[in-house]
Protein backbone atom coordinates (compact mmCIF):
# COMPACT_ATOMS: atom_id res chain seq x y z
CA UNK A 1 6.62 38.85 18.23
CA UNK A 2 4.29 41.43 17.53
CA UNK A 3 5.30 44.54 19.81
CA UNK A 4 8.35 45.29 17.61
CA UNK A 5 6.68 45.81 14.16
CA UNK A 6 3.93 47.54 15.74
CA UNK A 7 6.31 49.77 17.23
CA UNK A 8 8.04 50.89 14.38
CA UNK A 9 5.38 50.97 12.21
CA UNK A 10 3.51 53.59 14.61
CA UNK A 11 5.41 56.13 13.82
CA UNK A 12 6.97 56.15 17.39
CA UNK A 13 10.72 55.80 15.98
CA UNK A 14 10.47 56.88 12.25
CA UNK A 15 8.13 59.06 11.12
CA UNK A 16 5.46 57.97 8.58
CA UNK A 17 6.34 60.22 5.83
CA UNK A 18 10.01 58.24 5.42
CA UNK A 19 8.12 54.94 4.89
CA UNK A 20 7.40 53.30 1.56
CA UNK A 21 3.56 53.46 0.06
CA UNK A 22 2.92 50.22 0.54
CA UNK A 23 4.06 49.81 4.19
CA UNK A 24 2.73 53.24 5.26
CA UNK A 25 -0.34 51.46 3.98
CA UNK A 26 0.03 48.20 6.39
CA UNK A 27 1.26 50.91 9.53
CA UNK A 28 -2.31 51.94 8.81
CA UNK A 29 -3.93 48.76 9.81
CA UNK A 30 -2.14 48.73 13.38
CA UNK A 31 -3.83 50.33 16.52
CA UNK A 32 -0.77 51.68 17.08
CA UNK A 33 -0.59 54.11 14.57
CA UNK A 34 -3.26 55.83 15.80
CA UNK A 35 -2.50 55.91 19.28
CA UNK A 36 0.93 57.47 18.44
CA UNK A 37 -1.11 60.45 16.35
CA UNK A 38 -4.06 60.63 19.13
CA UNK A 39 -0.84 61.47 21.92
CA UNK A 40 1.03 63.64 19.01
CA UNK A 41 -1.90 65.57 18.98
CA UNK A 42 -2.61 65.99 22.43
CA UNK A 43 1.01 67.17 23.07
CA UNK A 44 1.84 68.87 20.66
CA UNK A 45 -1.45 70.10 18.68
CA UNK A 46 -3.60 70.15 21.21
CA UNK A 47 -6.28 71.89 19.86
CA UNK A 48 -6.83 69.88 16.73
CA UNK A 49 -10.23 67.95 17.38
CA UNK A 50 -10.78 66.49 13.70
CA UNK A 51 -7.80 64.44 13.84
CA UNK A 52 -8.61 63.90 17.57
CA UNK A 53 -12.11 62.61 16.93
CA UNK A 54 -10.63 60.53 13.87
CA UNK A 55 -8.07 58.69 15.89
CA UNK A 56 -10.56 58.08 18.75
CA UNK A 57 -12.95 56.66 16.04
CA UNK A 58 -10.70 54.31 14.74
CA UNK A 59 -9.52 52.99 18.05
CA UNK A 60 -13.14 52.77 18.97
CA UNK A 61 -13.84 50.80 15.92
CA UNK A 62 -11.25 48.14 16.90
CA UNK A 63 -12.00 48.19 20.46
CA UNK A 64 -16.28 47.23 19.64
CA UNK A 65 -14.62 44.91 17.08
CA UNK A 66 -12.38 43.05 19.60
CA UNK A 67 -14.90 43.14 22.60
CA UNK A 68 -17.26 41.54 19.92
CA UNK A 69 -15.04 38.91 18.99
CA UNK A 70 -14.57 37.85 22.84
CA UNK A 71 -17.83 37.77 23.47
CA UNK A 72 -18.38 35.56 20.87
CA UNK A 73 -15.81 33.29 21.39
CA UNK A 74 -15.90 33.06 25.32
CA UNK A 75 -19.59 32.92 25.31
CA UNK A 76 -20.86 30.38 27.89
CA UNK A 77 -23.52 27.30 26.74
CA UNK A 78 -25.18 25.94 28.48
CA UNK A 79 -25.48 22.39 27.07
């Protein structure tokens, strides 16, 4: 359900640039999109470490914020 849209909103298929404003703006949202720039520039950049260190940021960001939530919800009680 899920897998397509973030696939073609990653920029994987289409590139960004050929999207509308306002759903470039929602391809920002996905983890997806930055995974697909953190491998462009590791292929083809390489050497490009601000947009390197951005990308792993924001994939950071949503990895602490998903580890969070499962710890929250899985946490155990003991009552």
């Amino acid at each position: 359900m899920f897998l397509l849209p973030s696939i073609v909103l990653s920029g994987y298929i289409f590139p960004l640039s050929s999207l509308p404003a306002p759903i470039r703006v929602i391809s920002q949202i996905l983890p997806a999109t930055h995974f697909m720039g953190l491998l462009k520039t590791l292929f083809l950049a390489g050497d490009n470490w601000a947009m390197f260190a951005r990308n792993c940021s924001v994939l950071a960001f949503y990895a602490f914020i998903l580890i969070a939530a499962s710890r929250r919800s899985l946490r155990k009680r003991l009552l």
